[in-house]
Protein backbone atom coordinates (compact mmCIF):
# COMPACT_ATOMS: atom_id res chain seq x y z
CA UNK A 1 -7.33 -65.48 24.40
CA UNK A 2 -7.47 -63.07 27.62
CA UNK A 3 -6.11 -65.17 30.24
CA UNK A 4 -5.49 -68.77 31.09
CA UNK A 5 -5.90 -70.39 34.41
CA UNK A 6 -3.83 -72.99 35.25
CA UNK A 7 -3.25 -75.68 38.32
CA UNK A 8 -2.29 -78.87 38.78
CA UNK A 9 -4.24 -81.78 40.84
CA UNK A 10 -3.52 -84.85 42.45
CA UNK A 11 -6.64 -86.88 43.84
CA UNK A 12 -8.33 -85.34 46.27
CA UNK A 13 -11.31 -85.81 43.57
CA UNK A 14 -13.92 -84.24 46.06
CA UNK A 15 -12.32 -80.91 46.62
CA UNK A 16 -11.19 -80.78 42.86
CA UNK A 17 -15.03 -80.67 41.89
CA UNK A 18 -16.15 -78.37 44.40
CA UNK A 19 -13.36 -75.51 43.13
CA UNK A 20 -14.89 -76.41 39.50
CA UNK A 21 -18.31 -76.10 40.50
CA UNK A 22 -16.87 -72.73 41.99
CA UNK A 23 -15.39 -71.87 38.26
CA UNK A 24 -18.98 -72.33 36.86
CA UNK A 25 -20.14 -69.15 38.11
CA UNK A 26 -17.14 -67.18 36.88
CA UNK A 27 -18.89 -64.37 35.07
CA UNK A 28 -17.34 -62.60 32.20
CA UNK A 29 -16.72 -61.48 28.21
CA UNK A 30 -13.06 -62.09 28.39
CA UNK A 31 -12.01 -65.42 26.16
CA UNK A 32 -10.15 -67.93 28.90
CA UNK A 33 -9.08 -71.10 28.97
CA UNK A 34 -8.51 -73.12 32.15
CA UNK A 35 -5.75 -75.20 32.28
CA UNK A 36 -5.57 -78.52 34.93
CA UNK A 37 -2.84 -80.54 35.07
CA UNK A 38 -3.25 -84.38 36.87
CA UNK A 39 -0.11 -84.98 38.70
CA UNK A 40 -1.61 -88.46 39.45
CA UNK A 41 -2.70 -89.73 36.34
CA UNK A 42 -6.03 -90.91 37.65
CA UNK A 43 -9.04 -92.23 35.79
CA UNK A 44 -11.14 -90.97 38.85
CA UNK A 45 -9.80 -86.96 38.20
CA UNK A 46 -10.28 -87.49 34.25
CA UNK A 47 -14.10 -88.44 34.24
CA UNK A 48 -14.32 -86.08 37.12
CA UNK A 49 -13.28 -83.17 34.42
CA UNK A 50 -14.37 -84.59 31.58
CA UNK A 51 -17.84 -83.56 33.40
CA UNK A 52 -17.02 -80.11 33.23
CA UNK A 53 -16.07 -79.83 29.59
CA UNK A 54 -18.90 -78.43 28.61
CA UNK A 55 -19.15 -75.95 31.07
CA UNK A 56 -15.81 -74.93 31.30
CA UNK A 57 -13.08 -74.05 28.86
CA UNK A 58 -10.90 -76.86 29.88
CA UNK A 59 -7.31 -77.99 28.71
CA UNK A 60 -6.46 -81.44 30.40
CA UNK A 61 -3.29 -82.41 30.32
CA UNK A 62 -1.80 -85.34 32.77
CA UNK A 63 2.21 -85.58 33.94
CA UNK A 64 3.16 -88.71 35.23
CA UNK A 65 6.35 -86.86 36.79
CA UNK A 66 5.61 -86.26 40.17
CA UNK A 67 5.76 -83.06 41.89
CA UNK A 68 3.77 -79.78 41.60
CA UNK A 69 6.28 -78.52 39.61
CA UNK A 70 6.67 -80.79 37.08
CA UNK A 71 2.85 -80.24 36.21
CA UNK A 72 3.27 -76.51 35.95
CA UNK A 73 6.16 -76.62 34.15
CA UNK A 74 3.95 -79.24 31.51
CA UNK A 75 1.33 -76.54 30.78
CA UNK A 76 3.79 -73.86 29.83
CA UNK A 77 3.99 -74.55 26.30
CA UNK A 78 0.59 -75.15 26.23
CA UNK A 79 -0.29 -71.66 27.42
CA UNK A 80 -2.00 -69.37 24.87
CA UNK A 81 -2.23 -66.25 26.63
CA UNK A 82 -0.52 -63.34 27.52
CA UNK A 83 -1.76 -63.46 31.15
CA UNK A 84 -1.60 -66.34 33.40
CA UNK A 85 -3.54 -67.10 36.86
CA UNK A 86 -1.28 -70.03 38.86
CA UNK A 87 -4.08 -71.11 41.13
CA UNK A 88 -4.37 -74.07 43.55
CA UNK A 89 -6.84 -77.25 43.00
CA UNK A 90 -8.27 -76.39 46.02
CA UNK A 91 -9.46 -72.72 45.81
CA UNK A 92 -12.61 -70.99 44.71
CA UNK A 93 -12.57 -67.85 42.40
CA UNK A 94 -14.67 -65.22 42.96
CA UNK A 95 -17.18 -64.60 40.04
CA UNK A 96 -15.43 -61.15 38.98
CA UNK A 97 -11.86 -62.68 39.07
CA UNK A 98 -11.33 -62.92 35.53
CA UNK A 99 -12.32 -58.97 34.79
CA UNK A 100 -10.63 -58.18 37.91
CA UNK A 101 -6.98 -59.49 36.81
CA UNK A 102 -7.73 -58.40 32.95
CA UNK A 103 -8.68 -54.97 33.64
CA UNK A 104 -5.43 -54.51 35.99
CA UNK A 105 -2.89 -55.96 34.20
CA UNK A 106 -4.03 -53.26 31.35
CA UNK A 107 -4.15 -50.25 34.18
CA UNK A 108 -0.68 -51.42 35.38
CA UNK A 109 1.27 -52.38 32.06
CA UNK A 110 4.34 -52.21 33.81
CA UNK A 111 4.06 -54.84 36.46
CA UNK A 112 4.59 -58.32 35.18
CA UNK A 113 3.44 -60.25 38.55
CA UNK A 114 0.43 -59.50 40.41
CA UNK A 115 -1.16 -60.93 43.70
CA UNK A 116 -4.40 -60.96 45.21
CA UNK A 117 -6.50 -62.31 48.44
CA UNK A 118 -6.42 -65.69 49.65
CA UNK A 119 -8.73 -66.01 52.45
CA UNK A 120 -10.43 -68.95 54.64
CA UNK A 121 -13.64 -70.44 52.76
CA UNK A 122 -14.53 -71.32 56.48
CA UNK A 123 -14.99 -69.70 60.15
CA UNK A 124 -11.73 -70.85 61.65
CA UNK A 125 -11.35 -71.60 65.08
CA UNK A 126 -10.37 -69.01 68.32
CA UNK A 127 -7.36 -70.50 68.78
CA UNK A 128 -5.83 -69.73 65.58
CA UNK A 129 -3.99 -66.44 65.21
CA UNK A 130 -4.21 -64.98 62.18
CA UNK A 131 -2.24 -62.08 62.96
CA UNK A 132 0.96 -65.01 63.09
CA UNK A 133 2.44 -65.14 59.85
CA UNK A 134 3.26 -69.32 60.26
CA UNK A 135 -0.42 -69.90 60.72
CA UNK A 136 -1.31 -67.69 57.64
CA UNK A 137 1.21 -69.71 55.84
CA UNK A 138 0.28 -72.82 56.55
CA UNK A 139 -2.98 -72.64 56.26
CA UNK A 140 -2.89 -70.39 52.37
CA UNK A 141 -4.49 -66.86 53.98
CA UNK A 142 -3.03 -64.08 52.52
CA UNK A 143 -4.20 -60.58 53.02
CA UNK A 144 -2.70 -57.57 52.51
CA UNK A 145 -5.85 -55.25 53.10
CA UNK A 146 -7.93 -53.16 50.95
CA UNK A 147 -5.76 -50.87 48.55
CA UNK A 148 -3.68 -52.06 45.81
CA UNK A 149 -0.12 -51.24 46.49
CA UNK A 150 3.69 -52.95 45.09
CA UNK A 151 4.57 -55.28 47.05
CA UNK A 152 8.14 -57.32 46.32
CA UNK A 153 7.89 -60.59 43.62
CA UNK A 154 8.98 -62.65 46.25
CA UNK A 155 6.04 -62.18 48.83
CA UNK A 156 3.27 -62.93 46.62
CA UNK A 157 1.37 -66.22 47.53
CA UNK A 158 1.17 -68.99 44.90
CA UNK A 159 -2.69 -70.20 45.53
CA UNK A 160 -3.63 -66.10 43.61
CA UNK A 161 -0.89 -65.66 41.31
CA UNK A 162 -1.04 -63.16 38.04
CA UNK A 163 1.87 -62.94 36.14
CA UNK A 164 2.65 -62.17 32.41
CA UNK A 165 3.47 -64.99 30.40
CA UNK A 166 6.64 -63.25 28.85
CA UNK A 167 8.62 -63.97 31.61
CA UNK A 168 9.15 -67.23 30.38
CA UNK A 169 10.22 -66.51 26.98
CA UNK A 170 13.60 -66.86 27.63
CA UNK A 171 13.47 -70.61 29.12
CA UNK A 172 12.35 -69.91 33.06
CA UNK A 173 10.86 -73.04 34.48
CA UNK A 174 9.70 -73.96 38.20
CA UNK A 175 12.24 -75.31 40.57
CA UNK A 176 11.39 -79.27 40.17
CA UNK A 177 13.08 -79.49 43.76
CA UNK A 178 10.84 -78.30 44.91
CA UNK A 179 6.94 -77.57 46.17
CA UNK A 180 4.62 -80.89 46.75
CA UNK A 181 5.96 -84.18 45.95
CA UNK A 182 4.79 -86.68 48.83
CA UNK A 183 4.90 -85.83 52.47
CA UNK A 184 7.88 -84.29 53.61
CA UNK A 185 8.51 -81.97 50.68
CA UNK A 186 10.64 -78.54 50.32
CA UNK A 187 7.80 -75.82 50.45
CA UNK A 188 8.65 -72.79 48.40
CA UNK A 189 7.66 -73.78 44.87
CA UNK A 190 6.89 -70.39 43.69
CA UNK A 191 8.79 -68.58 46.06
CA UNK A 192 12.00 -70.07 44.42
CA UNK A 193 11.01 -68.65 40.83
CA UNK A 194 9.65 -65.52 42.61
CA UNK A 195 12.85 -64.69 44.20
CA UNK A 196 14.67 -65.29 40.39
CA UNK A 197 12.34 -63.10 38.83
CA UNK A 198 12.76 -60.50 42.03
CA UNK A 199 16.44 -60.49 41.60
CA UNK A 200 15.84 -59.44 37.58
CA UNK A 201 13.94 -56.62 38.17
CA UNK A 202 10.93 -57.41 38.19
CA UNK A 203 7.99 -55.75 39.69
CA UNK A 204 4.73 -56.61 41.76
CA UNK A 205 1.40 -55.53 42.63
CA UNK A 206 -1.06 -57.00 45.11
CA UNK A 207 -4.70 -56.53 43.69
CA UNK A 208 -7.10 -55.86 46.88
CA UNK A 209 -10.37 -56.69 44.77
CA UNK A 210 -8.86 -60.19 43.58
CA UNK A 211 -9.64 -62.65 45.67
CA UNK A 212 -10.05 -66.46 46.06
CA UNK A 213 -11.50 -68.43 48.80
CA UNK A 214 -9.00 -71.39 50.16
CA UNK A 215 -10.56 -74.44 50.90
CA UNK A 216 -10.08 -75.95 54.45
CA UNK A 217 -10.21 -79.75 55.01
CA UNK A 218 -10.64 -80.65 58.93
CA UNK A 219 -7.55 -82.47 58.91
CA UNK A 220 -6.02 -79.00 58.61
CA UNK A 221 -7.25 -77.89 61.68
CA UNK A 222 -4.93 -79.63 64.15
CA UNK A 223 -1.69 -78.80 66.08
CA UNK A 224 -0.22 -81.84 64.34
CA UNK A 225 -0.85 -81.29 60.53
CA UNK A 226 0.25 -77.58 61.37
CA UNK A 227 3.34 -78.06 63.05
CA UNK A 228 4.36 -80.40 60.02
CA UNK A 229 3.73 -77.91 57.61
CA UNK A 230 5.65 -75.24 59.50
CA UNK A 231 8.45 -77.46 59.30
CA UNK A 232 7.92 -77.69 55.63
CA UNK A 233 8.23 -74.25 55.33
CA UNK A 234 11.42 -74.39 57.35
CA UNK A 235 13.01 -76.62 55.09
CA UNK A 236 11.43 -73.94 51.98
CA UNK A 237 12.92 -70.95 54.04
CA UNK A 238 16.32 -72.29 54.27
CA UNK A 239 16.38 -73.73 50.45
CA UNK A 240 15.19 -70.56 48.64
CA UNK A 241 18.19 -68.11 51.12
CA UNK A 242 21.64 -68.65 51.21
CA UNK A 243 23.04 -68.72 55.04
CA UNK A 244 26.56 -67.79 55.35
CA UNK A 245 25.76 -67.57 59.32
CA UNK A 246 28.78 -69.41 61.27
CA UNK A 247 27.95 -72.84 61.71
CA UNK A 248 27.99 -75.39 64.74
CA UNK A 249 27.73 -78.90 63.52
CA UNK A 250 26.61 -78.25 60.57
CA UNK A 251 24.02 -75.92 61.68
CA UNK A 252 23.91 -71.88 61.62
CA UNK A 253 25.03 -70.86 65.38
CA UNK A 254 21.65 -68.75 65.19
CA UNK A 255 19.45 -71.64 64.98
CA UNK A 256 20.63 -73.14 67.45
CA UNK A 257 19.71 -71.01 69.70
CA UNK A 258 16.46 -70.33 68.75
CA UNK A 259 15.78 -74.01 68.55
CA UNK A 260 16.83 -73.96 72.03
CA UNK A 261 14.47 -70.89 73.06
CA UNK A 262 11.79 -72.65 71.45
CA UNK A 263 11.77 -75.23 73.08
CA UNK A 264 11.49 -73.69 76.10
CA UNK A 265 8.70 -71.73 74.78
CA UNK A 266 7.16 -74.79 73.70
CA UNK A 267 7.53 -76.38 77.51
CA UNK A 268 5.92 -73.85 79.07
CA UNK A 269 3.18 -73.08 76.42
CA UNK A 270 2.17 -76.90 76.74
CA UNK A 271 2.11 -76.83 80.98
CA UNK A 272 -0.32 -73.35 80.15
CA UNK A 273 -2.70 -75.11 78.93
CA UNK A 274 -3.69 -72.24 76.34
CA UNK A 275 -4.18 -73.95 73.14
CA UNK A 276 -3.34 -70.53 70.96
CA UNK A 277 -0.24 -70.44 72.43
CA UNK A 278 0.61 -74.07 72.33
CA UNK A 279 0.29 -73.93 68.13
CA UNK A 280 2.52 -70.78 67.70
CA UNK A 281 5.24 -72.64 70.14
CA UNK A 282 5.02 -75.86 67.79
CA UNK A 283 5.06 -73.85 64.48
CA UNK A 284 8.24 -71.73 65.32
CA UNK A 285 9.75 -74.91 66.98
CA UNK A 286 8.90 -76.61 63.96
CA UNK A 287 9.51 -73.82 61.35
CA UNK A 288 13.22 -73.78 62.85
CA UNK A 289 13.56 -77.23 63.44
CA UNK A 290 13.27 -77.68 59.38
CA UNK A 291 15.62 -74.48 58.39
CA UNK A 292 18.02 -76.53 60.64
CA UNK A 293 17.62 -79.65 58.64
CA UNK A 294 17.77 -78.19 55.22
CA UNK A 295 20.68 -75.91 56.39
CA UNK A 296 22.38 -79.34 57.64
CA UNK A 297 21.47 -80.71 54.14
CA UNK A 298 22.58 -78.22 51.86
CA UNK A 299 26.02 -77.91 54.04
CA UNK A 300 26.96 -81.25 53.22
């Protein structure tokens, strides 16, 4: 076995089959195995693979745990090869991606974690701004241009990510507290497990020609369901760095004061009427607004 892909699902049936009508077309002579994890245990996502089995080199395992994590953390002793892909249920490879991460995790044998593209599989609307790193991390874009170059463990993106599987001889699981589990989870998942590895000396490459397309639901595309996954991210921030800024209430003094700012920002941004502007105000409101919370949290 070359490489297995692995990810773990929960409903969302619909998108689920269009990523494995996207794995269909995968062309290569590398032996693979793709790996799918049901985090909701549903009869709908298991005759929904079973469709694919004879198309695709599927394991199907289900965890009744849930959580993201817990599903990944099922399929590691499963696992036969050497080199794993952690995907997302909603992305689409490109065709090449399995010769792609083969052929450069042989060219670089010293880098044990590798990232690669994660762009839009739509045209996304003006008044997103891609340059703003909160809108390319809610919405899963990740691009780091067009030359392959080492990039730290910890800023690699967990919808394209490569890694050896050796790194969990020794007993390294994901963080169960964190990642999705309901609405108002701790984002982070593989951040948390990134930064571990990071702080052992591990090293990173980001992969310009590997690439996956992210799927985006409409839903995504409003201030609302972006502001709440900024503060999501907050919370993630806040978990996966220690903060031994002076506090105020329980809060970092720093915060405070940017919460403050922001809202400010967020005032006058609304009055503007320019829509652009109006997101980025809620995100960093909201981005701040959750590393407040979690700091409050993890104080007491």
């Amino acid at each position: 076995m070359d490489i297995s892909i692995v990810f773990s699902t929960f409903k969302s049936e619909e998108i689920l089959e269009k990523s494995l009508q996207a794995y269909c077309l995968i062309t290569t002579d590398f032996q693979w195995e793709l790996i799918i994890i049901d985090n909701a245990c549903r009869e709908e996502t298991s005759l929904l693979v079973n469709k694919y089995k004879d198309r695709l080199p599927i394991v199907f395992l289900s965890e009744k745990k849930p959580g993201k994590n817990n599903a990944l953390n099922k399929a590691l002793p499963v696992i036969q090869s050497e080199l794993v892909l952690f995907t997302d249920n909603d992305t689409l490879p490109d065709e090449n991606i399995i010769n792609i991460c083969v052929d450069s995790a042989s060219e670089y044998s010293e880098i044990s974690l590798f990232s690669g593209k994660i762009l839009p599989d739509i045209t996304l609307p003006n008044w997103l701004d891609l340059s703003s790193h909160r809108v390319c991390s809610a919405l899963g874009v990740y691009d780091k241009g067009e030359q392959n170059l080492e990039i730290l463990p910890e800023s690699i993106w967990g919808g394209n990510m490569l890694v050896r599987k050796r790194i969990f001889a020794v007993g390294l699981m994901f963080n169960v507290n964190v990642g999705p589990n309901g609405k108002n989870y701790i984002m982070g998942s593989e951040t948390e497990l990134l930064m571990r590895l990071q702080n052992d000396g591990y090293k990173a490459m980001y992969l310009a020609e590997s690439k996956v397309l992210h799927q985006i639901r409409a839903e995504q595309l409003s201030i609302e369901w972006l502001k709440n996954r900024a503060y999501r991210s907050g919370r993630g921030s806040s978990f996966n760095n220690n903060d031994d800024s002076v506090l105020f209430l329980g809060i970092p003094r720093y915060l405070l004061r940017k919460l403050i700012s922001n809202f400010f920002t967020l005032l006058f941004s609304s009055m503007s009427g320019n829509k652009k502007a109006k997101c980025l105000a809620h995100m960093e409101f909201n981005f701040n607004l959750g590393k407040s919370r979690q700091a409050f949290t993890d104080k007491k």
